[in-house]
Protein backbone atom coordinates (compact mmCIF):
# COMPACT_ATOMS: atom_id res chain seq x y z
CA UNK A 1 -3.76 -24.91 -10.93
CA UNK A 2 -2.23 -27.14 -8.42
CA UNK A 3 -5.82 -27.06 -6.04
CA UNK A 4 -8.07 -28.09 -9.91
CA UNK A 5 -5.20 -31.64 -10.13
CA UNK A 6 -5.59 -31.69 -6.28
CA UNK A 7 -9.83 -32.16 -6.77
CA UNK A 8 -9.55 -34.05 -9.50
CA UNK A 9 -7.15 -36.82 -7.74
CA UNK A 10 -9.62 -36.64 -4.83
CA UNK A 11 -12.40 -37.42 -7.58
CA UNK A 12 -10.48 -40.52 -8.40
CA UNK A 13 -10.27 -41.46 -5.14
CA UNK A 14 -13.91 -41.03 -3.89
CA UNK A 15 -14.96 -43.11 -7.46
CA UNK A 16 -12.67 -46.07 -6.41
CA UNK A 17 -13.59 -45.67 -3.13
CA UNK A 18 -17.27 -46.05 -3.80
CA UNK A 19 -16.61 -48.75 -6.37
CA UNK A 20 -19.21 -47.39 -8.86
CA UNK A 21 -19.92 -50.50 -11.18
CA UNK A 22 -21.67 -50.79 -14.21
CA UNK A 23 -22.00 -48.59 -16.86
CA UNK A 24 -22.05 -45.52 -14.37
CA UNK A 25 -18.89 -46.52 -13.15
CA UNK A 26 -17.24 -46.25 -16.48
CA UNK A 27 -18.79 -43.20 -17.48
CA UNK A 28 -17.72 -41.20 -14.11
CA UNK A 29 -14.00 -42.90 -14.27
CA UNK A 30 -14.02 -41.50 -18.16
CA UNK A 31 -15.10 -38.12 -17.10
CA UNK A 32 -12.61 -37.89 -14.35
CA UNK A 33 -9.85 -39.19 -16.88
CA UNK A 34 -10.84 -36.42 -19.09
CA UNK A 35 -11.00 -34.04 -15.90
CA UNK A 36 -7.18 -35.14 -15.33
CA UNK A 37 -6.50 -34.86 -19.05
CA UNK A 38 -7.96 -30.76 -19.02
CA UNK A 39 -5.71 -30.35 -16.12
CA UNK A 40 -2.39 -31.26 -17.37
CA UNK A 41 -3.16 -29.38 -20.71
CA UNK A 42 -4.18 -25.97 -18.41
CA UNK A 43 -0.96 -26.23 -16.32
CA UNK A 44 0.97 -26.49 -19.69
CA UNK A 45 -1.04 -23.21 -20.90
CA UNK A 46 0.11 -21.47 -18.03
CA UNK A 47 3.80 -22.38 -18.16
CA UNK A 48 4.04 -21.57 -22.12
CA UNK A 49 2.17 -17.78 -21.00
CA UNK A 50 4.28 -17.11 -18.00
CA UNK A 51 7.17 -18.34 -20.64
CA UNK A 52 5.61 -16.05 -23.20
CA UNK A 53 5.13 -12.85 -20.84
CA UNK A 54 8.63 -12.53 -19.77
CA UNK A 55 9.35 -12.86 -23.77
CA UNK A 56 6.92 -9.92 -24.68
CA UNK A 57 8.56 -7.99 -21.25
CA UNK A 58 12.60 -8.33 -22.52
CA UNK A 59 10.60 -7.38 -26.00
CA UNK A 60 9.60 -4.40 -24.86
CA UNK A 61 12.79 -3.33 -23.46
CA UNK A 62 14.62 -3.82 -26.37
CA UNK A 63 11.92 -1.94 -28.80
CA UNK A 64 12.45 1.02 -25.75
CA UNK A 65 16.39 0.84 -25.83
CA UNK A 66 15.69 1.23 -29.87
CA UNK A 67 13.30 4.31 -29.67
CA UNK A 68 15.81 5.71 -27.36
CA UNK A 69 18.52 5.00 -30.09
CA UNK A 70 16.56 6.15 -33.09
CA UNK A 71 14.29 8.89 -31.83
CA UNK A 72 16.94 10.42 -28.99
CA UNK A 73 15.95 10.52 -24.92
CA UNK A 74 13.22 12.66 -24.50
CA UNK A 75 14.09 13.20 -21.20
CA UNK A 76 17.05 14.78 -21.84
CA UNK A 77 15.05 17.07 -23.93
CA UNK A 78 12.27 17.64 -20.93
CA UNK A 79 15.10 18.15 -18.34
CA UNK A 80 16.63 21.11 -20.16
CA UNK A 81 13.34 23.41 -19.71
CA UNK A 82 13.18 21.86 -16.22
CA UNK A 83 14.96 23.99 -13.02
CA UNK A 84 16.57 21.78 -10.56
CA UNK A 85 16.25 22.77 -6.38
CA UNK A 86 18.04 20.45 -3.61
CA UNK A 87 15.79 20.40 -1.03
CA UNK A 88 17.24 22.26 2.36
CA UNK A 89 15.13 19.71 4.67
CA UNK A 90 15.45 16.29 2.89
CA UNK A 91 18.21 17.10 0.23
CA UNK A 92 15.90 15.52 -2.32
CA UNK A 93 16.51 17.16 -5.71
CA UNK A 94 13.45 18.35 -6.98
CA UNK A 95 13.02 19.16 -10.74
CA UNK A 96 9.59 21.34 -11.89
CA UNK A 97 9.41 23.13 -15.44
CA UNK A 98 10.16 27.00 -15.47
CA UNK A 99 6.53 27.44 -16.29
CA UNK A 100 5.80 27.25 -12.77
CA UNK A 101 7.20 30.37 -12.05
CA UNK A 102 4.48 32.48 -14.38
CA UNK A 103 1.43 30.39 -13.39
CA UNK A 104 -1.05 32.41 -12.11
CA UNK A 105 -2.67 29.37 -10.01
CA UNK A 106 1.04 28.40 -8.12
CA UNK A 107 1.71 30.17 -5.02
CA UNK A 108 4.57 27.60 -4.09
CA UNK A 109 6.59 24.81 -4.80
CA UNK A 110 6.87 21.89 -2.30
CA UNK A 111 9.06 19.24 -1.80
CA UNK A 112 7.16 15.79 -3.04
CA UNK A 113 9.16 13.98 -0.77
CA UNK A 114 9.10 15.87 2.52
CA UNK A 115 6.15 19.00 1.96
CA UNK A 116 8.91 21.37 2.65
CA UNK A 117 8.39 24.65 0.94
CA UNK A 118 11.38 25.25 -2.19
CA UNK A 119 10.24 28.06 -3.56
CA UNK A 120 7.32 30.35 -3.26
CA UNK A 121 5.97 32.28 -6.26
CA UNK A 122 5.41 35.94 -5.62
CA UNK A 123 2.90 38.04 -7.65
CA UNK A 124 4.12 41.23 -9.25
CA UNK A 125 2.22 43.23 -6.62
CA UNK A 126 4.42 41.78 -3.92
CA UNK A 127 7.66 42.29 -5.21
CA UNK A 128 6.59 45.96 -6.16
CA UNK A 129 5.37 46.52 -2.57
CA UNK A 130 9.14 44.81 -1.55
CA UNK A 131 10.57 47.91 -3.52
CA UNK A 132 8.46 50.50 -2.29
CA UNK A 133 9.52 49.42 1.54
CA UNK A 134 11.49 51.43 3.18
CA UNK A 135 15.17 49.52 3.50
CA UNK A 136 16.85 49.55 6.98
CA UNK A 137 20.55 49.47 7.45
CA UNK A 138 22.11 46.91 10.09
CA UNK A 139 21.40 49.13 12.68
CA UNK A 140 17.77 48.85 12.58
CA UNK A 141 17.72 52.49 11.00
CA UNK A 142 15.70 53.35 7.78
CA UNK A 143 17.31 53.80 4.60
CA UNK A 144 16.25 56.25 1.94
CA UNK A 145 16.63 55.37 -2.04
């Protein structure tokens, strides 16, 4: 806004400069008036919708704080299904929905902050291939069920 008053001042001063007389001279010194005029008027615009913006922003945090109030948090709702793990690299506390744990297309669950591996989800052939191991005890020695 401030660079369209800047080029129309510099208008004003290349006219008088010139010294345009006659009737072209009054016609360009009208149009920059008007020029000048539309300037003032825009910068006004934008003040009254910057003004109005940060209206329609404290607005919308009210109508939020009053969904909150009337409807309940949501969140609180989401978190309950949700399992919490601290992260053992970046002790980042990681929260992912229990479905995770039955999806057949999740083989692990990374840290979104770091990439370190949480959790990794083991099929039902794996853990029944755990079982059918042989166990040692601490001596290195096998164990039999």
């Amino acid at each position: 806004m401030e660079q369209l008053e800047a080029r129309v001042a510099y208008l004003r001063g290349l006219a008088e400069g010139v010294g345009v007389k006659g009737p072209e001279g009054r016609i360009l010194d009208e149009v920059i008036r008007v020029m000048d005029q539309m300037a003032k008027r825009m910068r006004e615009l934008e003040v009254r919708v910057d003004d109005q913006e940060a209206h329609l922003e404290a607005l919308d945090e009210d109508l939020a704080d009053l969904e909150v109030y009337v409807y309940g948090d949501d969140e609180e709702e989401e978190d309950a299904d949700a399992l919490a793990l601290e992260c053992p690299n970046c002790e980042e506390t990681v929260l992912f929905d229990d479905d995770v744990l039955t999806a057949d297309d999740v083989d692990e669950v990374c840290c979104p902050a770091c990439g370190e591996t949480l959790l990794t989800v083991d099929g039902v052939e794996e853990a029944e291939r755990e079982d059918d191991a042989p166990r040692a005890d601490h001596e290195g020695q096998p164990v039999h069920a």
